[in-house]
C-alpha atoms as a PDB file:
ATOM      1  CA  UNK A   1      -8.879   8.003  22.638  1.00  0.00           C
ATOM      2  CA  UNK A   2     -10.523   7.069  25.688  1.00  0.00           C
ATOM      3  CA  UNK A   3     -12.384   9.230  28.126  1.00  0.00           C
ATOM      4  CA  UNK A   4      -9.403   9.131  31.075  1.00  0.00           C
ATOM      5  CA  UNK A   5      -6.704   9.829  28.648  1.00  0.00           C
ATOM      6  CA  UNK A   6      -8.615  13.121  26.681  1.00  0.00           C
ATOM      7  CA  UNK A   7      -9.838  14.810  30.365  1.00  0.00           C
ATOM      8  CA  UNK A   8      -6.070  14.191  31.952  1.00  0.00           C
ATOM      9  CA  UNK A   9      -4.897  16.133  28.839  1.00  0.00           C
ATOM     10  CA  UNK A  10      -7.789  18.299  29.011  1.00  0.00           C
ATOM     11  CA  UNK A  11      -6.766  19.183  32.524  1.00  0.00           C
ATOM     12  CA  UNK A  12      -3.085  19.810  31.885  1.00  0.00           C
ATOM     13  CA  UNK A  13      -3.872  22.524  29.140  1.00  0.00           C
ATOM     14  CA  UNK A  14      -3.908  20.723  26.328  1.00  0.00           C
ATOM     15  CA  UNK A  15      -7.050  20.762  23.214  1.00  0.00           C
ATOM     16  CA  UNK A  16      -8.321  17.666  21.821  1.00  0.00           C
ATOM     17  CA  UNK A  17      -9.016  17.598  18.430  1.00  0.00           C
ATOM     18  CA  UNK A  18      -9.257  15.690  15.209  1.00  0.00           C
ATOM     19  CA  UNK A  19      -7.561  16.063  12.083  1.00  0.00           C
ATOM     20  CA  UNK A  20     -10.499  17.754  10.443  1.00  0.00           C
ATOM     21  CA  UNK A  21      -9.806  20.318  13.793  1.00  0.00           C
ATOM     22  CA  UNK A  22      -6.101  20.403  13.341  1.00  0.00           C
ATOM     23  CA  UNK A  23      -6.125  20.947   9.460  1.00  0.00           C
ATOM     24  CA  UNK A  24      -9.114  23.231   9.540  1.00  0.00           C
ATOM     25  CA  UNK A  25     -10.704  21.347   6.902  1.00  0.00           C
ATOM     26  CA  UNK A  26     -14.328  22.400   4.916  1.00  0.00           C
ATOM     27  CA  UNK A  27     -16.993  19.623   5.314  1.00  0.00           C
ATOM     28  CA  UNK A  28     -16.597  19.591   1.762  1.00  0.00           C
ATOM     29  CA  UNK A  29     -12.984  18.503   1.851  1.00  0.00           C
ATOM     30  CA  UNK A  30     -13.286  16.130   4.775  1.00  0.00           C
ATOM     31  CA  UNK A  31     -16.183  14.224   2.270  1.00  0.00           C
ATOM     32  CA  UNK A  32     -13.474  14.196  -0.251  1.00  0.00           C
ATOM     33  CA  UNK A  33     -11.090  12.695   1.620  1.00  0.00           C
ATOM     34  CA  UNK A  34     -13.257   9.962   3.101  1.00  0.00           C
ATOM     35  CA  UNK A  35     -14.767   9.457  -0.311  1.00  0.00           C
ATOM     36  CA  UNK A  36     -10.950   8.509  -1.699  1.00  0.00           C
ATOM     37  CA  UNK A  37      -9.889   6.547   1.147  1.00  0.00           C
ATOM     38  CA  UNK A  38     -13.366   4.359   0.837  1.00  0.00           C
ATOM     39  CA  UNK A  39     -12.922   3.448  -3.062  1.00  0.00           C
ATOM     40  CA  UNK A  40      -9.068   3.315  -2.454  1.00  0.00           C
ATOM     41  CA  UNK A  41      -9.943   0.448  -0.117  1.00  0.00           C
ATOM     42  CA  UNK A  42     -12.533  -1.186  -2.303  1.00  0.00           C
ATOM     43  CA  UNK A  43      -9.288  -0.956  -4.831  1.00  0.00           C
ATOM     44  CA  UNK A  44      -7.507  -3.054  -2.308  1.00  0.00           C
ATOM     45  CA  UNK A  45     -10.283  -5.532  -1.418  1.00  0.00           C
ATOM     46  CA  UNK A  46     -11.103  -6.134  -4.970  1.00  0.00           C
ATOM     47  CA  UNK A  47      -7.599  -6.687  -6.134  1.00  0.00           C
ATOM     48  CA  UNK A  48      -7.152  -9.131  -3.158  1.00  0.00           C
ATOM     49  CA  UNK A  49     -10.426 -11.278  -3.929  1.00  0.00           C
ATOM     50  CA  UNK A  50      -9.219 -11.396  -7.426  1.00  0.00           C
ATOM     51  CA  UNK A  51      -5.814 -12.793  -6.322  1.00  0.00           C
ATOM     52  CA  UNK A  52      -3.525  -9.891  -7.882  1.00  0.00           C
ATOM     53  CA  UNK A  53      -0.807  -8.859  -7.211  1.00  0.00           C
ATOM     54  CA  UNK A  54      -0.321  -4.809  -7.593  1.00  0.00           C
ATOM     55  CA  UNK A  55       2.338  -5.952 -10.607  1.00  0.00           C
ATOM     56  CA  UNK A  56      -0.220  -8.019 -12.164  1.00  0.00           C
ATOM     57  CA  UNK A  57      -2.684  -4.927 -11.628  1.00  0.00           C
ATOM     58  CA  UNK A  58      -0.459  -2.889 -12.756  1.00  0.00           C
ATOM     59  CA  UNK A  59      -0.397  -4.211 -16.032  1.00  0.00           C
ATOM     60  CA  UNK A  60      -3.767  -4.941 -16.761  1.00  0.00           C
ATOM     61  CA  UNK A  61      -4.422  -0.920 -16.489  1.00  0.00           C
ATOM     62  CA  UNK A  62      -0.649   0.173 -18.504  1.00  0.00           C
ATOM     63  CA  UNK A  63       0.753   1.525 -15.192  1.00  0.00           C
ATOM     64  CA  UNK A  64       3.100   0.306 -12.656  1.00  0.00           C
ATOM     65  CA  UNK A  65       3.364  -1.199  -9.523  1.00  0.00           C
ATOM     66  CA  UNK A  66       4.533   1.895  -7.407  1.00  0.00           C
ATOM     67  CA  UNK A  67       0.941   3.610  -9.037  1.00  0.00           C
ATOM     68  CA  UNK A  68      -0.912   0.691  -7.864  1.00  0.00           C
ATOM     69  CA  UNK A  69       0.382   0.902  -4.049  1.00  0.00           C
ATOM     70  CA  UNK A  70      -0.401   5.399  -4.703  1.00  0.00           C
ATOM     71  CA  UNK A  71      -4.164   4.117  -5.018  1.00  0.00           C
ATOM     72  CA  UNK A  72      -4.245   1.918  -2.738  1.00  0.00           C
ATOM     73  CA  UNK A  73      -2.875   4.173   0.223  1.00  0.00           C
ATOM     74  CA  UNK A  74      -5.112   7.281  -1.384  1.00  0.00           C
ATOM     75  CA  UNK A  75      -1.420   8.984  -2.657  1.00  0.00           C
ATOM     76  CA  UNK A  76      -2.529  12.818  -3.110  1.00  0.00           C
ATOM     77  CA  UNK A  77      -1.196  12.468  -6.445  1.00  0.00           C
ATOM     78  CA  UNK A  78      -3.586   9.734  -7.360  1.00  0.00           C
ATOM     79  CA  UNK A  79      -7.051  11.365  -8.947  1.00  0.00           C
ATOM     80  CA  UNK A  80     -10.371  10.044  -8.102  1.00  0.00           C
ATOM     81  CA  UNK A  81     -10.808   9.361 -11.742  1.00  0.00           C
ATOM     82  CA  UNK A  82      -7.860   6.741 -12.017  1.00  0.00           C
ATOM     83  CA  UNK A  83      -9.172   4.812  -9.123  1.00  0.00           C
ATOM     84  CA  UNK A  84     -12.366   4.731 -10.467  1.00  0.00           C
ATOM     85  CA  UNK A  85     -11.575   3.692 -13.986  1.00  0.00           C
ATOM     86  CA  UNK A  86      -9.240   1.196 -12.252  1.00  0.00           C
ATOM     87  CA  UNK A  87     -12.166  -0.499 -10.157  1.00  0.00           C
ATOM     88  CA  UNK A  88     -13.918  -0.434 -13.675  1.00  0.00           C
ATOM     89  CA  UNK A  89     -11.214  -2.153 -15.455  1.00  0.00           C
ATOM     90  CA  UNK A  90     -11.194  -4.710 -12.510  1.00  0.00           C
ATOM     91  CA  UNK A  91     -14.609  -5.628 -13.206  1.00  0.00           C
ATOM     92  CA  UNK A  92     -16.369  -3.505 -10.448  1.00  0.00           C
ATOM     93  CA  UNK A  93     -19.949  -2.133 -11.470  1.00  0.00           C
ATOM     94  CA  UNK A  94     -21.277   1.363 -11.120  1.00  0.00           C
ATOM     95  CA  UNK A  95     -23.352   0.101  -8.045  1.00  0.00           C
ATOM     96  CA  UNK A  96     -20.237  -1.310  -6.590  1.00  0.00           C
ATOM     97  CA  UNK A  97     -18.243   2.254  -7.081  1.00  0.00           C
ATOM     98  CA  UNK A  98     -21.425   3.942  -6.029  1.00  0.00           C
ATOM     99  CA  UNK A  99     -21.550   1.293  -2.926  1.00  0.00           C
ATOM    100  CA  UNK A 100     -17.650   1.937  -1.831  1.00  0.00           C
ATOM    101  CA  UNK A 101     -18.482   5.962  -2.173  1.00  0.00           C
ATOM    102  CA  UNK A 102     -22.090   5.435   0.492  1.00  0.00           C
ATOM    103  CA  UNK A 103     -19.842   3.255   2.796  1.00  0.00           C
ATOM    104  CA  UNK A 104     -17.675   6.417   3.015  1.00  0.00           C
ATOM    105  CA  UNK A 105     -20.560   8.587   4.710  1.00  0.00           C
ATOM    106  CA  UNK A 106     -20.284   5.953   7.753  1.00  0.00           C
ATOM    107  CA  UNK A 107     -17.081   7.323   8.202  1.00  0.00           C
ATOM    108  CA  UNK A 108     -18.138  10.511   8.689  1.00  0.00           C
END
């Protein structure tokens, strides 16, 4: 938001927050959150330099399509551990995982 916009709401009474403000969110969980979003997005990348499609992706791991989209967009029901073992089964390396999860702290 730029600086105009967040003083004229400022100045009519209203706060400016984030959602980490809104959601009252630990430091723990907001780490969480951008660690699953960064490796979801690897997910993506990865998939898309590989030429899948999420059917084709799908398959290679015994799941389904509508799974495949769940990691991609960081789905609450999708576990760290199936996106992980996912980027594994896609050929990713433990410095890759461990490379998506340190890109995460620049989102911080």
């Amino acid at each position: 938001m730029d600086a105009v916009k967040r003083q004229r709401l400022e100045a009519a009474g209203w706060r400016v927050g984030n959602a980490e403000d809104f959601l009252g969110l630990s430091p723990e969980e907001v780490a969480f959150i951008e660690m699953k979003l960064s490796l979801s997005k690897r997910l993506r990348e990865l998939r898309l330099s590989q030429k899948l499609s999420q059917e084709s992706l799908a398959n290679k791991i015994n799941s389904s399509q509508s799974r495949v989209a769940k990691m991609e967009t960081s789905d609450p029901s999708v576990s760290l551990d199936l996106i992980v073992r996912t980027l594994l089964a896609m050929g990713a390396t433990r410095e890759d995982v461990a490379g998506a999860i340190a890109s995460s702290s620049l989102l911080l």
